[in-house]
Protein backbone atom coordinates (compact mmCIF):
# COMPACT_ATOMS: atom_id res chain seq x y z
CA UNK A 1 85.52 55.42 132.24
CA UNK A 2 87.10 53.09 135.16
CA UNK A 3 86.59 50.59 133.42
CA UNK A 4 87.87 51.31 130.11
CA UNK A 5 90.71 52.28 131.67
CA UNK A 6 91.16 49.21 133.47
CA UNK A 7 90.51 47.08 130.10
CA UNK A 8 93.64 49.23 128.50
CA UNK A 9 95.70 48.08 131.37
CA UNK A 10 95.25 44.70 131.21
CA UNK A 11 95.58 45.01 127.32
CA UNK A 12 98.97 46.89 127.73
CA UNK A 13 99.82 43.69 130.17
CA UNK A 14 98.40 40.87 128.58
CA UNK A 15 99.53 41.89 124.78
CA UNK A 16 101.64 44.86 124.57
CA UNK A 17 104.54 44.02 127.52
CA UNK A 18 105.00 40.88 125.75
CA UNK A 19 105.11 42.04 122.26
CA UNK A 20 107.84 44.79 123.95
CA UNK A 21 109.97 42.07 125.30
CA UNK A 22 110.03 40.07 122.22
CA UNK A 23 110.91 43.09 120.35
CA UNK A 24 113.89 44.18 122.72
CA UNK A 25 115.17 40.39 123.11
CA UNK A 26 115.01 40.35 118.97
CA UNK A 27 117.52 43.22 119.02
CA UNK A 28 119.89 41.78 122.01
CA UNK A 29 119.59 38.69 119.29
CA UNK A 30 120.41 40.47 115.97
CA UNK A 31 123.30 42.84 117.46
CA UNK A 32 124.96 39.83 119.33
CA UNK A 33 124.02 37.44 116.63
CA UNK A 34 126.13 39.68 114.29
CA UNK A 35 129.18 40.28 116.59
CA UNK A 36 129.62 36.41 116.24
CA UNK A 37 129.40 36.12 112.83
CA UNK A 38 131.65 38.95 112.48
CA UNK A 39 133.94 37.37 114.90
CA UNK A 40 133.49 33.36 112.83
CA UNK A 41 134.02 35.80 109.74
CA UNK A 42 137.77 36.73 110.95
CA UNK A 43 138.71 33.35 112.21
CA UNK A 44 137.56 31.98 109.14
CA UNK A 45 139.46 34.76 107.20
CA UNK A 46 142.70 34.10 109.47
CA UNK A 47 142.54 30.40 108.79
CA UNK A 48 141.96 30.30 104.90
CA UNK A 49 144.94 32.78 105.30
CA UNK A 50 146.94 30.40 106.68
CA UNK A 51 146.18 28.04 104.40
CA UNK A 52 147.52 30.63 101.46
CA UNK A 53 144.64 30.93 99.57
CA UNK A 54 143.79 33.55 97.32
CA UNK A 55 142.82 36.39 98.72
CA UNK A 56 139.69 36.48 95.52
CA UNK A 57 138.46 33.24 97.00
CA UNK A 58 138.77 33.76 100.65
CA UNK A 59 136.66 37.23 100.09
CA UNK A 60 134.03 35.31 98.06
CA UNK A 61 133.90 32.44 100.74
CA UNK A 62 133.41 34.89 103.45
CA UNK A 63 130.67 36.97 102.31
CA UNK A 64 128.82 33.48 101.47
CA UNK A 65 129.32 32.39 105.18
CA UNK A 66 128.07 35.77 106.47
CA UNK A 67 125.07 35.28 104.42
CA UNK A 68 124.17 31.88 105.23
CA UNK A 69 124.46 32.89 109.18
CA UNK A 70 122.81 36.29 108.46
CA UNK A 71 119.85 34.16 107.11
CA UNK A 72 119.85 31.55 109.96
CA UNK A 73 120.00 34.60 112.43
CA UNK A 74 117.08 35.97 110.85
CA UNK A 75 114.87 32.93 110.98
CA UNK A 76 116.16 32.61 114.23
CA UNK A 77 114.98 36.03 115.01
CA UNK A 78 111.32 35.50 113.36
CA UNK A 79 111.19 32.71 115.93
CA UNK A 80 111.79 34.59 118.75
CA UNK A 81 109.19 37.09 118.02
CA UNK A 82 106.54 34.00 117.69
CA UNK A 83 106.34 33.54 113.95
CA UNK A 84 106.51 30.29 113.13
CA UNK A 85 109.74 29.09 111.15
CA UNK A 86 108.12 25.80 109.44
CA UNK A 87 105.12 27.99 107.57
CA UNK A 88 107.80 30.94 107.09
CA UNK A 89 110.51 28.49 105.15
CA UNK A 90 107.21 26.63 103.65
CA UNK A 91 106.31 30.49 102.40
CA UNK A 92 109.68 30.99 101.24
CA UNK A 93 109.73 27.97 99.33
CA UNK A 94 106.37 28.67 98.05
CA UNK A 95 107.64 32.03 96.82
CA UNK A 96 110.49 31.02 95.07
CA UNK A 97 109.61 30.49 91.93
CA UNK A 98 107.85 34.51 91.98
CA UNK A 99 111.10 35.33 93.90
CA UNK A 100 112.99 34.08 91.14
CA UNK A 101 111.49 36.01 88.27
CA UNK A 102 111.74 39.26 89.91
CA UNK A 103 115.56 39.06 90.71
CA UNK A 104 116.71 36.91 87.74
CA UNK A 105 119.18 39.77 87.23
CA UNK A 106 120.40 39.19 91.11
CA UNK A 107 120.49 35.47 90.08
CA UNK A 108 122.55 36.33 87.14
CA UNK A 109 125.21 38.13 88.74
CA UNK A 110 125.55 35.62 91.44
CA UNK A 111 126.14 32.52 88.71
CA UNK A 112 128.71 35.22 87.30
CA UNK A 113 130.69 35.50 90.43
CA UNK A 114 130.60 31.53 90.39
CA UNK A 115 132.09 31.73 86.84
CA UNK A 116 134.69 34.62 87.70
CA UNK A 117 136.36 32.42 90.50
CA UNK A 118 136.02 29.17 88.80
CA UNK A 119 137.97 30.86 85.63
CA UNK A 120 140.22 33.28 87.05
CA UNK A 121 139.83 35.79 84.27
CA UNK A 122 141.60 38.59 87.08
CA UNK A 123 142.19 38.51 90.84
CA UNK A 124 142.16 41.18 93.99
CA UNK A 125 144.93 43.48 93.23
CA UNK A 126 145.03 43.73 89.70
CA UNK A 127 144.16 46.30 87.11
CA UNK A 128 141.70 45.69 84.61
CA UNK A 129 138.88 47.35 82.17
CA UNK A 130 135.90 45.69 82.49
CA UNK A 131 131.73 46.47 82.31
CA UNK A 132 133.20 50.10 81.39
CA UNK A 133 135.02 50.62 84.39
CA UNK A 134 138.71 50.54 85.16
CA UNK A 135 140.86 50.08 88.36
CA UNK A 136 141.97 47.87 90.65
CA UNK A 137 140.03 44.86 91.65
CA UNK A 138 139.46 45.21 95.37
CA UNK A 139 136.44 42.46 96.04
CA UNK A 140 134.48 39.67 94.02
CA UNK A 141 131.46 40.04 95.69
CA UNK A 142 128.67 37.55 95.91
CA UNK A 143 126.74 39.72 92.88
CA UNK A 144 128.90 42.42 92.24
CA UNK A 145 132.57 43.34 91.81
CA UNK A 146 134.34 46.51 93.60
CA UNK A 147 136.72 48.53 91.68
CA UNK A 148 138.68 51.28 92.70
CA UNK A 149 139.39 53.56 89.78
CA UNK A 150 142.71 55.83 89.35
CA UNK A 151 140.62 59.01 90.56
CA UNK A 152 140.08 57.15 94.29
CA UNK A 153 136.20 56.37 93.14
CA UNK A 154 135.09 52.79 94.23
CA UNK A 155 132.70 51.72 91.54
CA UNK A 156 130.72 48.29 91.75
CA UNK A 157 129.64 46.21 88.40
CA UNK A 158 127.27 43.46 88.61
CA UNK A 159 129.04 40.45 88.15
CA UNK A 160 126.88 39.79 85.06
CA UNK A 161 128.03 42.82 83.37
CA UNK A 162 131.38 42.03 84.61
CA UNK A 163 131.43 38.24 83.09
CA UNK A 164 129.37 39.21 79.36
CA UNK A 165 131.68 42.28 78.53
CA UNK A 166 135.19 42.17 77.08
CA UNK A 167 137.53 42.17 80.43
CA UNK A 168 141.23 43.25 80.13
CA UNK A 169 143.85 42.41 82.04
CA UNK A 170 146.55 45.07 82.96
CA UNK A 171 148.36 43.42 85.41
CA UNK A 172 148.41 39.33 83.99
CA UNK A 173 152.09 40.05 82.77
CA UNK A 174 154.67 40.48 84.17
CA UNK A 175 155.69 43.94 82.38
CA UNK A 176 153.60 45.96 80.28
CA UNK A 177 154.74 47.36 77.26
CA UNK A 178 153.87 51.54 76.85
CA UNK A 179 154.50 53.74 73.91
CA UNK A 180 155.27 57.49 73.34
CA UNK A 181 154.65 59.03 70.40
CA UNK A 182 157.67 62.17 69.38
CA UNK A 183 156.32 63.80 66.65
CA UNK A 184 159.06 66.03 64.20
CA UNK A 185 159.69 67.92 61.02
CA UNK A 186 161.74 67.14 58.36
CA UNK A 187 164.33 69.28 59.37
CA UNK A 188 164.75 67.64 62.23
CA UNK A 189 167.98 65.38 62.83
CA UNK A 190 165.73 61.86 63.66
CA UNK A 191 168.73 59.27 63.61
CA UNK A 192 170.62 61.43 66.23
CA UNK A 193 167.32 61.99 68.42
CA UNK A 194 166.79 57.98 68.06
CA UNK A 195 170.04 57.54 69.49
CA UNK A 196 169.71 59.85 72.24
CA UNK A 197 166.06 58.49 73.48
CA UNK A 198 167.30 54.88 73.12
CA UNK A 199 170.38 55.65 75.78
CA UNK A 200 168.40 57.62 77.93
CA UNK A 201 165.54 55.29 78.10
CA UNK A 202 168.07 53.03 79.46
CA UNK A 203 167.90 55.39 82.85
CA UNK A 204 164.46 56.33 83.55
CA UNK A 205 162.69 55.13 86.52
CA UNK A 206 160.22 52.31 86.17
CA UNK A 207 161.70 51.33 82.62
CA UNK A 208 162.77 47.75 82.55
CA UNK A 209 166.04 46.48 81.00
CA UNK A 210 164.74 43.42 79.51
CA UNK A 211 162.80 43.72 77.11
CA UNK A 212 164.79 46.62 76.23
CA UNK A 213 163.69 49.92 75.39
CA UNK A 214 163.27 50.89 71.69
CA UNK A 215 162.81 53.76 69.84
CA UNK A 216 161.70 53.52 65.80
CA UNK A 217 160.23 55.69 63.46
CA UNK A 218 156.23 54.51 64.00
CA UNK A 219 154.70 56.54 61.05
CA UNK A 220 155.21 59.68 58.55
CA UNK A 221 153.00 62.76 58.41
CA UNK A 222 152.67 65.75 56.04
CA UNK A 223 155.41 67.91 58.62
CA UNK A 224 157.58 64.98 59.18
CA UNK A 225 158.23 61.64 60.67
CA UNK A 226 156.69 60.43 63.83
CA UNK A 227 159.26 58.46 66.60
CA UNK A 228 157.75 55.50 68.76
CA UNK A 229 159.46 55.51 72.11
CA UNK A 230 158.57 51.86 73.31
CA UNK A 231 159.47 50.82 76.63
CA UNK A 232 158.32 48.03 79.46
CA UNK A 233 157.29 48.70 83.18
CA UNK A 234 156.02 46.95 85.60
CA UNK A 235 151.88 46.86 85.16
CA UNK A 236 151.99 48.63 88.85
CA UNK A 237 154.11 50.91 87.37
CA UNK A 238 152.84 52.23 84.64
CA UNK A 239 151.46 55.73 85.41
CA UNK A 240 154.56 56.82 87.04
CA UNK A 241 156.96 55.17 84.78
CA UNK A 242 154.40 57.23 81.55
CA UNK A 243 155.20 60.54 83.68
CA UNK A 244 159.07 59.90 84.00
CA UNK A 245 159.07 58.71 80.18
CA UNK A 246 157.88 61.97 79.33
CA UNK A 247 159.90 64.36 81.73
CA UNK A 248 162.98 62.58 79.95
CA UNK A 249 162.13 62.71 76.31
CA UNK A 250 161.08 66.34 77.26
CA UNK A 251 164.89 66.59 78.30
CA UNK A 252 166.27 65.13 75.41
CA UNK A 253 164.56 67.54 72.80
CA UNK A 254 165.68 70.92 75.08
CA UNK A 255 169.32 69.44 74.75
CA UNK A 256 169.09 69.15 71.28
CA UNK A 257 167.67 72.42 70.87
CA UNK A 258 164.66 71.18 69.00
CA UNK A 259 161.70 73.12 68.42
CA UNK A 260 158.78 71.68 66.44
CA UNK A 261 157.95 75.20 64.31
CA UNK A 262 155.22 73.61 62.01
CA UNK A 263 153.91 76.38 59.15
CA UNK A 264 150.99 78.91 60.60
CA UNK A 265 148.08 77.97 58.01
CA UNK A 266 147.80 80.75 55.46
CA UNK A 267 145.39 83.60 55.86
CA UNK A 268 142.59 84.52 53.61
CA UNK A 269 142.60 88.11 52.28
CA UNK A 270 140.43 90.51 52.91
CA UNK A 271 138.08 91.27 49.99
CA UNK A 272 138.88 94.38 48.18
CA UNK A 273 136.72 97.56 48.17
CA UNK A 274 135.29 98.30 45.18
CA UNK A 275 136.59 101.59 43.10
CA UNK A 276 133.71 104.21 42.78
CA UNK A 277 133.37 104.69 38.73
């Protein structure tokens, strides 16, 4: 028993203590080895800052850094712990076709991020409707694209889905153009209620001057015709600018003491009882 006790202490000495000390001086590695590449991260940030780039390319060039170092601190890592780098980047290399094949779809997205910042199709900051989402464009990510939607929900789309789907645009213009339909009867005094809308348009929040605001009679129904309130806002704009359009057209019909009475649909009569002969 003395000696198989004595065999598992020179084991714990001779194999375990060392494996221990590799595995605490891997961890000292990774944790300081990622407070410097977060610290390169922000100087690098802070200088392509400087140099007023946009802010879509200095996000993409940053997480590529952090990658590249995260790798080199890995292999860095696998060194400290004894493996040996040559046969690890010589089984990495050997791999990469297999590698390949399983994440083509990785692959994909990360060509599509090349393609998004080489063609500018939208940038950080601005609004669009793409891969079925739509918000504002907060990061072009290495493989996928974050997106933070009107209901404060960050969504992100693989830049593949992102680059093969119709994107659109809300904020490429300068002013976006919005329209309100005002439907009325026939009875209804339309001429005077274009007037009013078209001077009070002129005074709502968010609504530009130029191009100016316009109302017109968009279509005709079976109860009447149907006004188009068109106005431009600023694409930043738009949801509070569609809020004070409507408060004010609200306004306009209570002054003119409109009421939209449209005729109840007629009922069906009851059958009849038959008469006992």
């Amino acid at each position: 028993m003395d000696a198989i006790v004595a065999q598992l202490k020179a084991l714990a000495l001779t194999e375990a203590l060392p494996l221990l000390i590799k595995v605490i001086v891997a961890l000292l590695v990774w944790f300081v080895g990622r407070t410097v590449i977060g610290g390169f991260r922000k100087v690098l940030d802070m200088a392509l800052q400087r140099r007023q780039l946009d802010a879509t390319l200095i996000r993409y060039i940053g997480s590529l850094f952090t990658g590249a170092l995260t790798m080199m601190l890995v292999i860095g890592i696998l060194g400290v712990m004894g493996v040996e780098t040559t046969s690890f980047a010589a089984l990495i290399a050997a791999a990469g076709i297999a590698i390949g094949a399983a994440w083509s779809g990785l692959l994909a997205n990360f060509a599509a991020g090349v393609f998004l910042l080489v063609l500018r199709p939208f940038r950080v900051g601005e609004e669009i409707c793409a891969g079925g989402v739509t918000g504002i464009v907060q990061e072009i990510g290495l493989f996928v694209t974050t997106i933070d939607t009107s209901d404060n929900v960050r969504i992100s789309v693989g830049n593949n889905q992102m680059f093969s789907d119709n994107i659109i645009n809300y904020s490429h213009h300068p002013h976006r153009k919005m329209t309100v339909k005002v439907p009325l009867v026939h009875s209804a005094d339309a001429r005077t209620l274009m007037r009013a809308l078209t001077d009070r348009m002129a005074s709502v929040t968010g609504v530009q001057a130029k191009p100016a605001p316009q109302v017109e009679v968009g279509e005709f129904t079976v109860h009447g015709p149907v006004l188009a309130v068109c106005i431009f806002c600023k694409p930043t704009e738009f949801n509070d600018t569609q809020a004070n359009v409507g408060e004010a057209i609200v306004e306009i019909l209570q002054l003119a003491n409109y009421g939209a009475s449209f005729p109840a649909p007629a009922l069906a009569e009851p059958p009849r009882e038959a008469k006992a002969g």
